[in-house]
Protein backbone atom coordinates (compact mmCIF):
# COMPACT_ATOMS: atom_id res chain seq x y z
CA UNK A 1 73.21 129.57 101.74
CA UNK A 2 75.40 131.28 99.11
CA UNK A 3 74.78 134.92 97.96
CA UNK A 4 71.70 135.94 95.96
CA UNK A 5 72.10 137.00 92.89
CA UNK A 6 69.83 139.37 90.44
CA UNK A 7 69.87 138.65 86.89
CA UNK A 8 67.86 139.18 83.86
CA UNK A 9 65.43 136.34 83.13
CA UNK A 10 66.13 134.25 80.21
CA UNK A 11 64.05 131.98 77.82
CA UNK A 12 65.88 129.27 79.41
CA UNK A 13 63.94 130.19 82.53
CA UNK A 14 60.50 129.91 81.57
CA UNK A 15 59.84 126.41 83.12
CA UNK A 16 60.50 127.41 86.63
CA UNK A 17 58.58 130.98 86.05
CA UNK A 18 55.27 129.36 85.12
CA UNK A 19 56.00 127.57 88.55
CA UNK A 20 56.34 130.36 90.06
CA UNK A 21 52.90 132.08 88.55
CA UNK A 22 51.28 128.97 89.92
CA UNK A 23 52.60 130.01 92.87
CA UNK A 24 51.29 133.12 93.02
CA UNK A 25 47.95 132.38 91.60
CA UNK A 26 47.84 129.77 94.69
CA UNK A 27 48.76 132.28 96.97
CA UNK A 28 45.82 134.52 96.07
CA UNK A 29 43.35 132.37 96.10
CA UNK A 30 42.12 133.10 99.26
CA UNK A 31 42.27 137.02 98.53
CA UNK A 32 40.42 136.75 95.74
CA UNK A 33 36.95 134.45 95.84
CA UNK A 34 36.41 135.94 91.89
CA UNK A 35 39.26 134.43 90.33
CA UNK A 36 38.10 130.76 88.13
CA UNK A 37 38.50 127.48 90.20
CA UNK A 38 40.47 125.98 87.33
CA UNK A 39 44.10 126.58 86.48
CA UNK A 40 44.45 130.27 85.25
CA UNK A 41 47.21 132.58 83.72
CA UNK A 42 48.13 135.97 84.98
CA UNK A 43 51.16 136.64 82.50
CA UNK A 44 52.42 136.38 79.32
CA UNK A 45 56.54 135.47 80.24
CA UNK A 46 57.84 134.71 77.63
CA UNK A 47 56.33 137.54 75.51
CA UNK A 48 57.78 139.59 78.59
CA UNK A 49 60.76 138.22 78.42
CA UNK A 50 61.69 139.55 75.04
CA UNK A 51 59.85 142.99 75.31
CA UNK A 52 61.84 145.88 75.41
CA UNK A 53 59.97 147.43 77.93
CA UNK A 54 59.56 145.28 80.27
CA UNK A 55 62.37 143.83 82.55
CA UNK A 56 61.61 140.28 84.02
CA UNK A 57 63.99 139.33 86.41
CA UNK A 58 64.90 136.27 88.77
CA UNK A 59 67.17 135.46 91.95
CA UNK A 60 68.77 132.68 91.98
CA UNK A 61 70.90 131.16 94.90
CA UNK A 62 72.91 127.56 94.49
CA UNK A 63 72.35 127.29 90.65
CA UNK A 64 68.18 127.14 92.15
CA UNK A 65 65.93 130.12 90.64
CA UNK A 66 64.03 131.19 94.14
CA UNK A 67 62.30 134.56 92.95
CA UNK A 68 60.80 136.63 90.43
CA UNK A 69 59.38 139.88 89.15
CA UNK A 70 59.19 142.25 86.51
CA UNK A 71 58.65 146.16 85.85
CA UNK A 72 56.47 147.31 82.68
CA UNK A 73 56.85 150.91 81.66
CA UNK A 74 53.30 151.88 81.47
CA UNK A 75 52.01 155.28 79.89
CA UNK A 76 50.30 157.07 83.19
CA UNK A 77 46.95 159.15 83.36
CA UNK A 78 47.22 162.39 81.52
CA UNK A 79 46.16 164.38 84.30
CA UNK A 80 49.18 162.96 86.29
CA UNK A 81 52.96 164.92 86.78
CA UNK A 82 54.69 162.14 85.31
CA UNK A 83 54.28 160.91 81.81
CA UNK A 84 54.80 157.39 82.78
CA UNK A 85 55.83 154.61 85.47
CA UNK A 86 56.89 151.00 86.67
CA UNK A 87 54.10 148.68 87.40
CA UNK A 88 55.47 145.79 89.47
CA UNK A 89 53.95 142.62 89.27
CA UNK A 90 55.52 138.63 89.30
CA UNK A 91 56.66 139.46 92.47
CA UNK A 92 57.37 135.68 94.04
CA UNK A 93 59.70 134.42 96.53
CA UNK A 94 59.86 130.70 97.22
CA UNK A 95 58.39 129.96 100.76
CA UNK A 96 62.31 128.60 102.15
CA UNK A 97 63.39 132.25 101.01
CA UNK A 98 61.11 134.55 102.29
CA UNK A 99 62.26 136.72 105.14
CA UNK A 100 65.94 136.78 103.95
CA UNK A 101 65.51 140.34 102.17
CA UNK A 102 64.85 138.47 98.57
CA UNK A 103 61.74 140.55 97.50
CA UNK A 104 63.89 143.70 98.74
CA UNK A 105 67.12 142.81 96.03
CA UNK A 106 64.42 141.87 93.40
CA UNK A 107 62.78 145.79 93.91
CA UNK A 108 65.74 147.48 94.07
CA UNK A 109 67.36 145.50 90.61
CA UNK A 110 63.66 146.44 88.99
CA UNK A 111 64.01 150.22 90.32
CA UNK A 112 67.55 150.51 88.71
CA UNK A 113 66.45 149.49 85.59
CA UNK A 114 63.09 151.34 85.88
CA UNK A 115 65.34 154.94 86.39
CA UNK A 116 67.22 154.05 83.45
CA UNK A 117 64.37 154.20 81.52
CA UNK A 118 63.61 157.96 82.84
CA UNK A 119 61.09 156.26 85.29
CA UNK A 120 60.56 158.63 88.23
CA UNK A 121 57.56 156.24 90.17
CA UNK A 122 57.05 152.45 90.73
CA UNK A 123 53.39 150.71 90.97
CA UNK A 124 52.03 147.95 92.02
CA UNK A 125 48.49 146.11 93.36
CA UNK A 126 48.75 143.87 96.03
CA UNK A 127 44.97 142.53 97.84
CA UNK A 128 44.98 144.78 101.21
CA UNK A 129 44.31 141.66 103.49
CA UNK A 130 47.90 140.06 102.35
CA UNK A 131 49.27 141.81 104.60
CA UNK A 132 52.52 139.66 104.73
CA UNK A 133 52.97 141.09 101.06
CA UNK A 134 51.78 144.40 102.01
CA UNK A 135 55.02 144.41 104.93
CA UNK A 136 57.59 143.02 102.45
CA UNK A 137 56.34 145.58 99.95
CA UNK A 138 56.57 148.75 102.42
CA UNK A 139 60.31 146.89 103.72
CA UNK A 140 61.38 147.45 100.27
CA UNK A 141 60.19 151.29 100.02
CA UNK A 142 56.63 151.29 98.90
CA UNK A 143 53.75 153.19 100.95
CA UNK A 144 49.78 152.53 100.69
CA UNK A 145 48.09 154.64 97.98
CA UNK A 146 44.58 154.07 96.87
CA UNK A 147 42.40 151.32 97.15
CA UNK A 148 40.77 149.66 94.87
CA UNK A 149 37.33 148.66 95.90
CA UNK A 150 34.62 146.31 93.92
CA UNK A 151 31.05 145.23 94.51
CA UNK A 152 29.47 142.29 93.17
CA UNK A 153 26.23 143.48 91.17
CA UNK A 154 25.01 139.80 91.14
């Protein structure tokens, strides 16, 4: 396996990144018994793609794309010490890939960028029983926060 590389994600990459959402969708399937049986859409990527403040990114390793994510600068909760943050979402490693430290390079690229844009926090929401994202996630620097909770009125 030749090195990983970071890079910005690129128009050209689009294809591959709706895989990739598929992928994810598939993935949280069984986290999630209130998402639509039929095929669904998280993100907007190629509208991301070209926004200024958002920075989609991929890894790519022998000319193959093998993971994703992006940061959006988000305006935070006026009660809040900062004025606003990274939320982290895309976050996608293909299965051959995971373990190797992939989702780690893809935080840290998104955390430069993120600091560059005066960002002093990163977000993101991951289900609390996927807990093979919640390790990769605290691997790369992130600790639990709050949890989100729901109840089905019907």
């Amino acid at each position: 396996m030749d090195e990983i590389q970071i890079r910005q994600a690129t128009p050209g990459d689009l294809d591959t990144l709706l895989e990739f959402e598929q992928g994810i969708i598939e993935a949280e399937r069984p986290f999630d018994s209130t998402l639509k049986e039929e095929k669904i859409s998280y993100y907007d990527l190629g509208a991301y793609i070209e926004d200024s403040n958002t920075e989609v990114v991929v890894a790519e390793c022998d000319g193959q794309l093998i993971g994703s994510g992006y940061a959006r600068i988000m305006e935070a909760l006026p009660y809040l010490k900062h004025e606003k943050y990274a939320y982290l979402g895309f976050m996608y490693v293909r299965p051959g890939y995971r373990g190797k430290g992939v989702n780690k390079q893809i935080v840290d690229a998104l955390k430069k960028w993120s600091l560059k844009q005066g960002v002093t926090e990163m977000r993101l929401n991951v289900y609390s029983a996927n807990e093979a994202a919640i390790k990769a996630y605290e691997k790369a620097g992130f600790v639990k926060h709050i949890i989100n909770m729901r109840m089905p009125l019907v």
